[in-house]
N, C-alpha and C. Protein backbone atom coordinates (compact mmCIF):
# COMPACT_ATOMS: atom_id res chain seq x y z
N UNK A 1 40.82 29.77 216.82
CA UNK A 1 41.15 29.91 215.41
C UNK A 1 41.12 31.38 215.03
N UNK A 2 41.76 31.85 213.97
CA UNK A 2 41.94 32.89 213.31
C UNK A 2 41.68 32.78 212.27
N UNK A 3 39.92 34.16 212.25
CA UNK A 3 39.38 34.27 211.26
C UNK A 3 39.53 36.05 210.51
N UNK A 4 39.82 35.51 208.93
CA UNK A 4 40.29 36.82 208.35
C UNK A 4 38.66 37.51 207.87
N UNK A 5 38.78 38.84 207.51
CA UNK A 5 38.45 39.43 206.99
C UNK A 5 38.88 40.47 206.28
N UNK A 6 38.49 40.28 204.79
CA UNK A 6 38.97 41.40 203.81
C UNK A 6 37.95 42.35 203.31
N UNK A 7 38.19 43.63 203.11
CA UNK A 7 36.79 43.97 202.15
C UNK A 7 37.65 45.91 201.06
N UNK A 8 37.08 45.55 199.66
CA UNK A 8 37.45 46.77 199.26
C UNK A 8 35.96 47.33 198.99
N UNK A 9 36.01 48.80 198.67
CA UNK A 9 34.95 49.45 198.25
C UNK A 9 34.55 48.61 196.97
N UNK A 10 35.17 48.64 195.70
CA UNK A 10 34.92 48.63 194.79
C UNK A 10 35.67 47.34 193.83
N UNK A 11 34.51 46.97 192.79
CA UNK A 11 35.43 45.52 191.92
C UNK A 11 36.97 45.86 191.65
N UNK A 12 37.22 47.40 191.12
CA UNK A 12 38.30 47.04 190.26
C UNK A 12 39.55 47.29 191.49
N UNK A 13 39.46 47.36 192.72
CA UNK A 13 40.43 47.25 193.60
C UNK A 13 40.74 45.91 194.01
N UNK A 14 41.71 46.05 194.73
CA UNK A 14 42.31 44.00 194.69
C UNK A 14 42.69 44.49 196.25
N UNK A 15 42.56 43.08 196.54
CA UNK A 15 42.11 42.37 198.04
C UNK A 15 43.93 41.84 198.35
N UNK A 16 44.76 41.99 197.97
CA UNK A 16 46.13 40.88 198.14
C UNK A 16 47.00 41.87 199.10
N UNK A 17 46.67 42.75 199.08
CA UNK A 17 47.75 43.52 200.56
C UNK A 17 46.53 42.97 201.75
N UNK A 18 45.41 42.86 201.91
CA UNK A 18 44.51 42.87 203.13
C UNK A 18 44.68 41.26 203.18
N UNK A 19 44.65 40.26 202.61
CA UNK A 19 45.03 39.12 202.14
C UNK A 19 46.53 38.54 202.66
N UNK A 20 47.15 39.00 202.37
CA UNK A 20 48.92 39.00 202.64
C UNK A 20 48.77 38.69 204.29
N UNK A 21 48.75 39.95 204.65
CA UNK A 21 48.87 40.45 206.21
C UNK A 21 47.97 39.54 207.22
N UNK A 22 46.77 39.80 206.61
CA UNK A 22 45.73 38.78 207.61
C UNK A 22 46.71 37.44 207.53
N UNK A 23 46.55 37.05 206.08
CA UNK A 23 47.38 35.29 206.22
C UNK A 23 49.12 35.26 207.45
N UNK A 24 49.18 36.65 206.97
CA UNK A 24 51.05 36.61 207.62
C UNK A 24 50.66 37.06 209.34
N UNK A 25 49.27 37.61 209.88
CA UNK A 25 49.20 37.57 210.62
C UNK A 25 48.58 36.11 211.52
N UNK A 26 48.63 35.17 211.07
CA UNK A 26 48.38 33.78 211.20
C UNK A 26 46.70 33.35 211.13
N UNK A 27 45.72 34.27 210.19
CA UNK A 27 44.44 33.68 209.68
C UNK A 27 44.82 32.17 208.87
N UNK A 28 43.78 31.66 209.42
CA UNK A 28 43.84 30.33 208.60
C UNK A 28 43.40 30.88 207.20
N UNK A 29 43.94 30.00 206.24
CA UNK A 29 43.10 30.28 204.63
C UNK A 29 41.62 29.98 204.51
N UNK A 30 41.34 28.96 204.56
CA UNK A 30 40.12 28.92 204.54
C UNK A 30 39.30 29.02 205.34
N UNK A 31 39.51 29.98 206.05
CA UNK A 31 38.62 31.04 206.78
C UNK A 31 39.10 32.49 206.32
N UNK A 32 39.12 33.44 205.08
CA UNK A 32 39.30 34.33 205.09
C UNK A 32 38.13 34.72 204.29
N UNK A 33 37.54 35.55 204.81
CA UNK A 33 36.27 35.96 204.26
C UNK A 33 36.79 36.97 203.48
N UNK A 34 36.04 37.25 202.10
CA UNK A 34 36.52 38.48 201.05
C UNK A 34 35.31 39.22 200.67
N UNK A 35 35.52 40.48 200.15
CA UNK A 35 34.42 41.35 199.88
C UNK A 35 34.26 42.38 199.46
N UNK A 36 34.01 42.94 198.39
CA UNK A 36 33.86 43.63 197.51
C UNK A 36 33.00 44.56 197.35
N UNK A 37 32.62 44.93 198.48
CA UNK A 37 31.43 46.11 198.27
C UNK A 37 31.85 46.91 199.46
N UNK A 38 30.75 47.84 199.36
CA UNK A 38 31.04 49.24 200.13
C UNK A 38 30.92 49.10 201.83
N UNK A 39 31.36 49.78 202.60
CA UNK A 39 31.66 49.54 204.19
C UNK A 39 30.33 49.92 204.61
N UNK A 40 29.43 51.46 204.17
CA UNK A 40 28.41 52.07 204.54
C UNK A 40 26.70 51.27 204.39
N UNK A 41 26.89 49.71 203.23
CA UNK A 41 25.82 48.88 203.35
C UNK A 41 25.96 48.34 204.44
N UNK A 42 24.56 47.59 204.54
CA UNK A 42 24.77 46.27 205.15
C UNK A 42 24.91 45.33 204.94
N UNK A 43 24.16 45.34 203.86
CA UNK A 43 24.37 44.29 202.48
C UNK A 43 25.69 43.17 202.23
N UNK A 44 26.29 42.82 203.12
CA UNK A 44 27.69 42.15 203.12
C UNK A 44 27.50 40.73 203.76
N UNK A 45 27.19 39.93 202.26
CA UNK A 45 27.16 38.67 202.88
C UNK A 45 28.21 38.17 203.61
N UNK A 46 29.63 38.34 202.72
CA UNK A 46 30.67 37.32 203.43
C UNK A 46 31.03 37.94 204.84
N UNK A 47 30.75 39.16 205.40
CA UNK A 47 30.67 39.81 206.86
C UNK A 47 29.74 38.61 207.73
N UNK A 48 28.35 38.78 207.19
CA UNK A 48 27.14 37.92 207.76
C UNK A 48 28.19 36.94 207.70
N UNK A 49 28.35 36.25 206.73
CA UNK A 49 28.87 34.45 206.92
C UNK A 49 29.92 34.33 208.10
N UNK A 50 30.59 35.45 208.35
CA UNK A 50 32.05 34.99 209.05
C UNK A 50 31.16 35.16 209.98
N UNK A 51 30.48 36.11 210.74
CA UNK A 51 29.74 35.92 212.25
C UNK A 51 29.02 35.25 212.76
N UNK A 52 28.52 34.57 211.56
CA UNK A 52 27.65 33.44 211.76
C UNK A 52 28.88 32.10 212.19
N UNK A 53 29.43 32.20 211.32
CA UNK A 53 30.47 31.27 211.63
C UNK A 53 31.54 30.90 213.04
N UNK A 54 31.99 32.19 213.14
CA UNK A 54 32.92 32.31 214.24
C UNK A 54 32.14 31.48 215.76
N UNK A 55 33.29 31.02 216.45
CA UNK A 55 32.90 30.38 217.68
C UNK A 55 33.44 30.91 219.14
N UNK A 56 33.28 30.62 220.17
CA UNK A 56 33.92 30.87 221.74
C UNK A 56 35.36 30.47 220.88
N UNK A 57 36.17 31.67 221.48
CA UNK A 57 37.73 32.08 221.68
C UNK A 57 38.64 31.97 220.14
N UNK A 58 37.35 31.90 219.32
CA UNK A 58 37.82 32.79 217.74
C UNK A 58 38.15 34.26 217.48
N UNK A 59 39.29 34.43 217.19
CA UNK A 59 39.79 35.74 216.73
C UNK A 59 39.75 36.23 215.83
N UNK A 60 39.07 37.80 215.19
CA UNK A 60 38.82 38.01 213.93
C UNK A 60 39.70 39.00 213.87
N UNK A 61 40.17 38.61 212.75
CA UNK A 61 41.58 39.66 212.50
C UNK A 61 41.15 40.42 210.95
N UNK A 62 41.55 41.64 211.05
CA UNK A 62 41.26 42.64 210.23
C UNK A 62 42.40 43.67 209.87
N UNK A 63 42.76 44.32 208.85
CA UNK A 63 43.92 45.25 208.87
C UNK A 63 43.30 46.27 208.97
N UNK A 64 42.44 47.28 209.28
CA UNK A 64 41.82 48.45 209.51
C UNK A 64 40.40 48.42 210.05
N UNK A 65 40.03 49.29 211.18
CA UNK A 65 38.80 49.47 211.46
C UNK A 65 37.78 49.59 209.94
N UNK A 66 37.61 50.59 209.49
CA UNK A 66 37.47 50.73 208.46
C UNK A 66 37.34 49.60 207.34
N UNK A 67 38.24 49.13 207.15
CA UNK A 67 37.49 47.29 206.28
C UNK A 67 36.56 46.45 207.06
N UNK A 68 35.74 47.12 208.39
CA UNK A 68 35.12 46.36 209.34
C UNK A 68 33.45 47.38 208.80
N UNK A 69 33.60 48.44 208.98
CA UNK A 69 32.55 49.31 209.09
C UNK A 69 33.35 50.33 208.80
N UNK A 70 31.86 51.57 208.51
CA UNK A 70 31.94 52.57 208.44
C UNK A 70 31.63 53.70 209.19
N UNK A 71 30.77 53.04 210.43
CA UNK A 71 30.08 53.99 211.20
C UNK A 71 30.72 53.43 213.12
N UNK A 72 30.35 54.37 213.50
CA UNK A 72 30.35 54.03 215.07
C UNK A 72 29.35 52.60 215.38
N UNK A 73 28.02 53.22 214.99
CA UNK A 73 27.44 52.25 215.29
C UNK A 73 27.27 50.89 214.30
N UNK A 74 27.31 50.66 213.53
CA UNK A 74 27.94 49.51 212.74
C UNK A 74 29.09 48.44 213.42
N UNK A 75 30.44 49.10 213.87
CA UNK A 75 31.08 48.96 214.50
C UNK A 75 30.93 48.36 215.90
N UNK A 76 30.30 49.03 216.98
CA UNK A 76 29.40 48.28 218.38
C UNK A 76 28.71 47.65 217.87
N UNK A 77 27.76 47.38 216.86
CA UNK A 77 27.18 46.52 216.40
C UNK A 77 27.94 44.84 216.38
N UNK A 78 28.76 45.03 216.11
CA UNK A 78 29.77 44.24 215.02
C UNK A 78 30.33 43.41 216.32
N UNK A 79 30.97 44.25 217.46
CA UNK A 79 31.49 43.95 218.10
C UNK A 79 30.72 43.20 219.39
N UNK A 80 29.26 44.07 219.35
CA UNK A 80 28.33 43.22 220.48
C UNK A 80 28.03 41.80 220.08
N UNK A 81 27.79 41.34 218.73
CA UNK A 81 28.00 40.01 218.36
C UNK A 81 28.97 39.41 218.57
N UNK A 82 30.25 39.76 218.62
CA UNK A 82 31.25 39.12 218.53
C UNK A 82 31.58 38.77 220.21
N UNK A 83 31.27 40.23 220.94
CA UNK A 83 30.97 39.37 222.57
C UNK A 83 30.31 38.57 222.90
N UNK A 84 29.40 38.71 222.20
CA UNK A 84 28.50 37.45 222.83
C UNK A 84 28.47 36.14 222.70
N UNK A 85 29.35 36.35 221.25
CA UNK A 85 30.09 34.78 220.60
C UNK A 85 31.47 34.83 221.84
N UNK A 86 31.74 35.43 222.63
CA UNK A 86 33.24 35.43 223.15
C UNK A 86 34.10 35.05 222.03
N UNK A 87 33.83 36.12 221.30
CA UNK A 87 34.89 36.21 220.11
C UNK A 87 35.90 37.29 220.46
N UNK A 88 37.35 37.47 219.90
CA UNK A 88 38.11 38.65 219.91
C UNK A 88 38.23 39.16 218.67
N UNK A 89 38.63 40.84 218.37
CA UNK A 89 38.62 41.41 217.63
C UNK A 89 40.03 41.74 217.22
N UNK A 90 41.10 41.47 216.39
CA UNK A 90 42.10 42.33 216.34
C UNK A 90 42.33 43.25 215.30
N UNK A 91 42.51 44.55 215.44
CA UNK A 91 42.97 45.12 213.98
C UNK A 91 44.43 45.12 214.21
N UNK A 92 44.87 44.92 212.57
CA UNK A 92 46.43 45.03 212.90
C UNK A 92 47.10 46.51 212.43
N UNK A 93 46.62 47.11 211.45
CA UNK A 93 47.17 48.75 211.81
C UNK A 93 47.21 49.62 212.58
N UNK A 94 46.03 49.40 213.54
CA UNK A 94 45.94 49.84 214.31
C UNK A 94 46.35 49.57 215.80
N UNK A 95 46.55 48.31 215.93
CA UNK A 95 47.64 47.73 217.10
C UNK A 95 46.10 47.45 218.28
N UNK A 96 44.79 47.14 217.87
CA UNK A 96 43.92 47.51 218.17
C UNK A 96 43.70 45.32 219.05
N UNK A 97 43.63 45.13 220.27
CA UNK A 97 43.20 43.73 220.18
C UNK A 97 41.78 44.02 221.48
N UNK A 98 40.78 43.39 221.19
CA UNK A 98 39.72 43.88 222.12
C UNK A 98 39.47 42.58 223.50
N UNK A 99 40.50 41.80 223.32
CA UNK A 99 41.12 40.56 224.27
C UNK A 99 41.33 41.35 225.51
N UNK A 100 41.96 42.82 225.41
CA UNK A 100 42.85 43.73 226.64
C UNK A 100 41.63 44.81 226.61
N UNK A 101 41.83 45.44 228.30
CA UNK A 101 40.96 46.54 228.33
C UNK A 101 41.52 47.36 227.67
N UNK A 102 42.61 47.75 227.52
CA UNK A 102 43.44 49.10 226.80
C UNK A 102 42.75 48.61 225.44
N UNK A 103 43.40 48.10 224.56
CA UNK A 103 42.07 47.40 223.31
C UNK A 103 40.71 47.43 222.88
N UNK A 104 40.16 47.15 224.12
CA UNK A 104 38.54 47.98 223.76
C UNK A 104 38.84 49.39 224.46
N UNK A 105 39.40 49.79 225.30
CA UNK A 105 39.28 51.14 225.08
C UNK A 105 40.06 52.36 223.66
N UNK A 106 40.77 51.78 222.80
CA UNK A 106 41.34 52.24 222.27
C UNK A 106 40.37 51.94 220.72
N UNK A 107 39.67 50.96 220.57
CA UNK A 107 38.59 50.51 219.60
C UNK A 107 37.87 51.62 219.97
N UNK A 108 36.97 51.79 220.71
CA UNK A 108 36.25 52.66 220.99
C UNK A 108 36.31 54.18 220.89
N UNK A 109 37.78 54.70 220.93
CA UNK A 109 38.09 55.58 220.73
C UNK A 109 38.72 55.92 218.98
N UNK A 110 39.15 54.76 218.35
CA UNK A 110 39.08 54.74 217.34
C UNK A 110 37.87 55.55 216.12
N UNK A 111 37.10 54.32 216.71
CA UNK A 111 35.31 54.19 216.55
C UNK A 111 34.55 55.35 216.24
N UNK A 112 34.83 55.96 217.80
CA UNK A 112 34.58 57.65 217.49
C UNK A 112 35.06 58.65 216.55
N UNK A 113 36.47 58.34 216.61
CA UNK A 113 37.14 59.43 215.44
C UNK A 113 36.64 59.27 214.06
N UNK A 114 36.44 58.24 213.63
CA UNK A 114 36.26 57.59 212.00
C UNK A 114 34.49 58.23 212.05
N UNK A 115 33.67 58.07 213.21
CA UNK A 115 32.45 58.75 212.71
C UNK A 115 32.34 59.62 213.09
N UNK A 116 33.26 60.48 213.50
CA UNK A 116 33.77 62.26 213.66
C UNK A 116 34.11 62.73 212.31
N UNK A 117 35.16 62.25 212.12
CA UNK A 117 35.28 62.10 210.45
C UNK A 117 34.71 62.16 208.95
N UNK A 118 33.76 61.11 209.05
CA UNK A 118 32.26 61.01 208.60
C UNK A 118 31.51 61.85 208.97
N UNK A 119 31.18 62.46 209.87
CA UNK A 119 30.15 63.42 209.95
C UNK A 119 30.67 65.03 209.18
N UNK A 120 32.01 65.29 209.71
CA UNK A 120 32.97 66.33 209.10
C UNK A 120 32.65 66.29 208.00
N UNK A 121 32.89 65.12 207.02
CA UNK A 121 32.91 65.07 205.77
C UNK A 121 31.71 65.65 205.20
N UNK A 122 30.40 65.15 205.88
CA UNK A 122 29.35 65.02 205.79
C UNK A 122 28.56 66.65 205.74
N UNK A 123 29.21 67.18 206.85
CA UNK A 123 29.17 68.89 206.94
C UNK A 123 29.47 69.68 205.80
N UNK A 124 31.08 69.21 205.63
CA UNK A 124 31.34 69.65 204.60
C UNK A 124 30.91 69.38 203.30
N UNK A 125 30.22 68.65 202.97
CA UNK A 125 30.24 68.70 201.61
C UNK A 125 28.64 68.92 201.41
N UNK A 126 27.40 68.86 202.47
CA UNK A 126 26.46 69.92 202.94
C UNK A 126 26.76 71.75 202.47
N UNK A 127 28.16 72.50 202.93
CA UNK A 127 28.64 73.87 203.10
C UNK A 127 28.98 73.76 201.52
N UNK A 128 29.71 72.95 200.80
CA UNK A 128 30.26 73.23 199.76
C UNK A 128 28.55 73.35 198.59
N UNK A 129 27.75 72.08 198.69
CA UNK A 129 26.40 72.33 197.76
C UNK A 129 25.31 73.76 198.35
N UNK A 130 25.64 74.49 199.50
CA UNK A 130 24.99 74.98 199.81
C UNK A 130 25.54 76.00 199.24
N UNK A 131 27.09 76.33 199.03
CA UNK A 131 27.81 77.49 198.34
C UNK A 131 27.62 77.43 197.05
N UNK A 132 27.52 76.46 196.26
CA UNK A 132 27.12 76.20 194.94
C UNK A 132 25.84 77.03 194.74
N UNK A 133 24.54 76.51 195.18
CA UNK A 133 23.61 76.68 195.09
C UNK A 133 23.67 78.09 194.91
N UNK A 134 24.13 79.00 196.32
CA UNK A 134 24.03 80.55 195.88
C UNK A 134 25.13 81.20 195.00
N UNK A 135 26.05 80.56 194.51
CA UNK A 135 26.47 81.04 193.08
C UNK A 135 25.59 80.63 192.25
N UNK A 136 24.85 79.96 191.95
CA UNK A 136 23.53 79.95 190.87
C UNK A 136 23.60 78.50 190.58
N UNK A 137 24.70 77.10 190.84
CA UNK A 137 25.26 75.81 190.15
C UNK A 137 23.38 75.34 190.14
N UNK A 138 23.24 74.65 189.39
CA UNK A 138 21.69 73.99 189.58
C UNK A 138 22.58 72.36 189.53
N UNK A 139 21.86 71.40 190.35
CA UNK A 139 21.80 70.57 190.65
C UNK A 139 20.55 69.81 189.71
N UNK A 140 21.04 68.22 189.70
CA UNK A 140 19.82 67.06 189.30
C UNK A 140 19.84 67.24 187.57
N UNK A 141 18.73 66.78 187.25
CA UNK A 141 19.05 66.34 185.60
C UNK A 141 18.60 67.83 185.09
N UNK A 142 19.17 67.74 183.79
CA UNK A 142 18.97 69.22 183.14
C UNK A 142 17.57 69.34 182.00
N UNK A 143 17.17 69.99 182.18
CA UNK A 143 15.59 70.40 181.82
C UNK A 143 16.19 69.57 179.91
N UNK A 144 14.33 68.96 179.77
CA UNK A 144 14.59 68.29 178.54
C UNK A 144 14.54 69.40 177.27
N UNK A 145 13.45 70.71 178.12
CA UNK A 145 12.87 71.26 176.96
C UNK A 145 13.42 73.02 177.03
N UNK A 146 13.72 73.52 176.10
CA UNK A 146 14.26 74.77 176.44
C UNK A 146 12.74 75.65 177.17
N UNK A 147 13.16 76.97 177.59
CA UNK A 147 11.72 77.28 177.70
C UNK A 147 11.03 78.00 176.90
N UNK A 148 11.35 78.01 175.73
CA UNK A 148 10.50 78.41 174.48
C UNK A 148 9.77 76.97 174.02
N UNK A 149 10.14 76.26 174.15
CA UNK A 149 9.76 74.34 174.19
C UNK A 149 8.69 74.07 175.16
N UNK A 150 9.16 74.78 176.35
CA UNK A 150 8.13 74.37 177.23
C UNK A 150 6.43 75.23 177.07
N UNK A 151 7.18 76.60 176.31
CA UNK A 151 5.87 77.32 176.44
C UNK A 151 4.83 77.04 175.54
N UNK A 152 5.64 76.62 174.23
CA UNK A 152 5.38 75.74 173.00
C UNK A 152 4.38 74.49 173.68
N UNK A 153 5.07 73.48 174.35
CA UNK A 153 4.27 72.51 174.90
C UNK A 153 2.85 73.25 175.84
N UNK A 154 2.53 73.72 176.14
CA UNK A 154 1.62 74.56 177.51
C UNK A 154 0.62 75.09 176.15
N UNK A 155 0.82 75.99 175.28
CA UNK A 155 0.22 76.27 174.07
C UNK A 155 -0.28 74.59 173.61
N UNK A 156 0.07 74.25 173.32
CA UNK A 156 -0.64 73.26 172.77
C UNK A 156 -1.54 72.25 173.38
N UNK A 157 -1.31 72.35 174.69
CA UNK A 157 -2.26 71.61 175.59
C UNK A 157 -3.73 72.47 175.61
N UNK A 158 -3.45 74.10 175.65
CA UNK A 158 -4.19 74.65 175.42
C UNK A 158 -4.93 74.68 174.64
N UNK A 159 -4.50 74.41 173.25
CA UNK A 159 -5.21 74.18 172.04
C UNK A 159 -5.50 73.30 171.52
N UNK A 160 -6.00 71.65 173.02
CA UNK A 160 -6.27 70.47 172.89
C UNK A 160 -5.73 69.14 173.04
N UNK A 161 -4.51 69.63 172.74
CA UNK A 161 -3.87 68.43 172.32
C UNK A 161 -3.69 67.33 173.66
N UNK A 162 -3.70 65.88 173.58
CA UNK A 162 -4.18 65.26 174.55
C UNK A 162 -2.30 64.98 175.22
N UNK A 163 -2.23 64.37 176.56
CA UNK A 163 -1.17 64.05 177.11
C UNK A 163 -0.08 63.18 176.47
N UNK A 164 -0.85 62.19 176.24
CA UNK A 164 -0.34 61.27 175.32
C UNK A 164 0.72 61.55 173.99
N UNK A 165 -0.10 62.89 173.53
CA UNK A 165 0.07 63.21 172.44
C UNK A 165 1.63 64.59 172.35
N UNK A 166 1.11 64.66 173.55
CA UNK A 166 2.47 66.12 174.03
C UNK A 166 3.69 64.84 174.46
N UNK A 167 3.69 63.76 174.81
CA UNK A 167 4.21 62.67 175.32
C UNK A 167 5.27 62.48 174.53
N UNK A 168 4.52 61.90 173.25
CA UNK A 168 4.84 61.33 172.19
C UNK A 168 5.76 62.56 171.20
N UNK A 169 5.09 64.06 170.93
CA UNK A 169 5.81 64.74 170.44
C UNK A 169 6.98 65.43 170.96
N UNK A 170 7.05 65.74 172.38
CA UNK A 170 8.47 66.00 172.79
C UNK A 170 9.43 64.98 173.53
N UNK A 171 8.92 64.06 173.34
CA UNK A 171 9.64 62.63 173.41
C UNK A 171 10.01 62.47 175.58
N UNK A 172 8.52 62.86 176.12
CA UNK A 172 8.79 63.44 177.85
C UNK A 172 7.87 61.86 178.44
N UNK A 173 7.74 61.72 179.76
CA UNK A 173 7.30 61.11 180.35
C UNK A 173 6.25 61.81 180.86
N UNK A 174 5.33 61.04 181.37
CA UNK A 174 3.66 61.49 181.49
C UNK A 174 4.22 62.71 182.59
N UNK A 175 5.24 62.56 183.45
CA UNK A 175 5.19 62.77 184.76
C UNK A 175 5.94 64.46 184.06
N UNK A 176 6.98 64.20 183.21
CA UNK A 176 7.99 65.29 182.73
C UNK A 176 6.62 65.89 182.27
N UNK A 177 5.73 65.77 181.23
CA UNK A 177 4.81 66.55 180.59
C UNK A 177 3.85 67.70 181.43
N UNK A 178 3.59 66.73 182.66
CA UNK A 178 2.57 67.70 183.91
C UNK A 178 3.42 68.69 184.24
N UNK A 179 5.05 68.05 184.69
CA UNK A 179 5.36 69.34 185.39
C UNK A 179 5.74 70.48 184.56
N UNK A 180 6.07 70.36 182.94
CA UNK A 180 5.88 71.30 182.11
C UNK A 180 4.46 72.25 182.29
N UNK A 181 3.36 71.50 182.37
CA UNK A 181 2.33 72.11 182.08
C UNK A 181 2.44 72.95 183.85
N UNK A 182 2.49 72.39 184.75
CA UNK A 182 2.82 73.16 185.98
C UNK A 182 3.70 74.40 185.97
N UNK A 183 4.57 74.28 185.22
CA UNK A 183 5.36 75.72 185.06
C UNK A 183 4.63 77.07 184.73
N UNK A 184 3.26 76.98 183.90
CA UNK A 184 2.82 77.90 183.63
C UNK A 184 1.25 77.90 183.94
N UNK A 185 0.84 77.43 184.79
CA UNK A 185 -0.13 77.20 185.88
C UNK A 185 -1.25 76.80 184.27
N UNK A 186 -0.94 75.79 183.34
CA UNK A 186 -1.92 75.50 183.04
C UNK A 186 -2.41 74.31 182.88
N UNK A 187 -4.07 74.16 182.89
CA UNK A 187 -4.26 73.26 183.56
C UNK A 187 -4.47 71.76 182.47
N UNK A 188 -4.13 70.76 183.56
CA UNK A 188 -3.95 69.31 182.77
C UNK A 188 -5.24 68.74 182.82
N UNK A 189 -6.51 69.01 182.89
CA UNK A 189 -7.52 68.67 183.03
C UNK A 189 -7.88 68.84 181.73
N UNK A 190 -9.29 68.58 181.41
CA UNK A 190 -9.83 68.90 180.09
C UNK A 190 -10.21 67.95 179.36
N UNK A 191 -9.66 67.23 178.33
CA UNK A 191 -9.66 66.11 177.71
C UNK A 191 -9.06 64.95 178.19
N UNK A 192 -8.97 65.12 180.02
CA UNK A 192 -7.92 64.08 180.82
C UNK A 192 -8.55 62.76 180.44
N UNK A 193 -10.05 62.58 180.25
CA UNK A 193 -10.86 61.07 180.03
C UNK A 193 -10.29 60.67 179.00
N UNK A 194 -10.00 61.04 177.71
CA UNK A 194 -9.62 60.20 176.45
C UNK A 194 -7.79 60.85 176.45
N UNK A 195 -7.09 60.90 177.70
CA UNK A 195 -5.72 61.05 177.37
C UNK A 195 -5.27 59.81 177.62
C-alpha cells in the first residue's frame, strides 16, 4: 500500500499541491497523513501515527525530503524505522525511491546537502548577529527604566524603601527590580525580612 505524507510549516499555508501529487502519485486517501507544524520538532503526531501504522512492503510517498525532516539525522532516523518495518521510501521531486541502491544512495546524499545547508544558514546568521553586535544593535527586550529611572530606583532602595514597594512603583518584576539594583552595586539586603 501507498502511504502519503503531507506537512507545511505553518496554519495559514495549505496542504493541496502536497495532497494532489501524493494522491496522483497513487497514495491511497485514507492513508494520507497531514500536518501542520514545523519539520525541526519532533512533536509530529500524524508523522508518529503513519510509522506506527505502516507495514512489510508499504511505501511512503512524500513530495520533498524536506516535508519528511529537517535534519540529517532526523531523516536516518526516519528511515531506520522504516527498514526495519521493510518499508520503502519515495520522494517524488526528487526522483528519490530507497527500494534501489542508487535511491538510498542518492537519499543519503540528498540528506547531507539539506543539513549542509542548515548548518550554512546557521553560520550565517551566527556572522550577521555577531556584525550587529559590533555596530552597537543591542539585542533582547529593551530596558523598562531609563537610566535616570534606574538611578532614581537604587536611591530609593537606599533610602529604605522595601522591594515590594520599588515593584509596585515602577511597575518591574521582583527579578527586573534586583537587576536594577545590580547595576549600581547596591545592595538588596537590608529590610529583605519584611520585603
Amino acid at each position: 500500500m501507498k502511504v502519503g505524507y503531507a506537512r507545511v510549516s505553518s496554519r495559514s499555508q495549505s496542504l493541496a499541491i502536497q495532497e494532489a501529487r501524493l494522491l496522483e502519485a497513487g497514495c491511497d486517501p485514507e492513508h494520507l497523513y497531514r500536518e501542520k507544524r514545523s519539520g525541526t520538532t519532533t512533536a509530529r503526531p500524524e508523522l508518529h501515527r503513519l510509522l506506527d501504522y505502516v507495514r512489510e512492503k508499504d511505501v511512503v510517498l512524500v513530495t520533498r525530503l524536506d516535508r519528511l525532516a529537517r535534519s540529517t539525522f532526523d531523516l536516518c532516523t526516519i528511515i531506520d524505522t522504516l527498514n526495519k518495518a521493510q518499508v520503502e521510501l519515495v520522494v517524488l521531486d526528487q526522483h528519490i525511491d530507497t527500494s534501489t541502491p542508487g535511491g538510498r544512495l542518492t537519499f543519503h546524499v540528498f540528506a547531507a546537502v539539506a543539513q549542509f545547508e542548515t548548518e550554512i544558514r546557521a553560520e550565517r546568521q551566527a556572522e550577521g548577529i555577531a556584525a550587529a553586535l559590533q555596530r552597537g544593535v543591542r539585542f533582547g527586550q529593551k530596558p523598562h527604566l531609563s537610566p535616570v529611572q534606574g538611578a532614581h530606583l537604587r536611591q530609593m532602595r537606599q533610602d529604605g524603601l522595601l522591594i515590594r514597594q520599588l515593584m509596585e512603583r515602577f511597575g518591574l518584576s521582583r527579578a527586573s527590580v534586583y537587576r536594577y539594583l545590580a547595576q549600581g552595586d547596591v545592595s538588596a539586603d537590608g529590610a529583605e525580612a519584611a520585603d
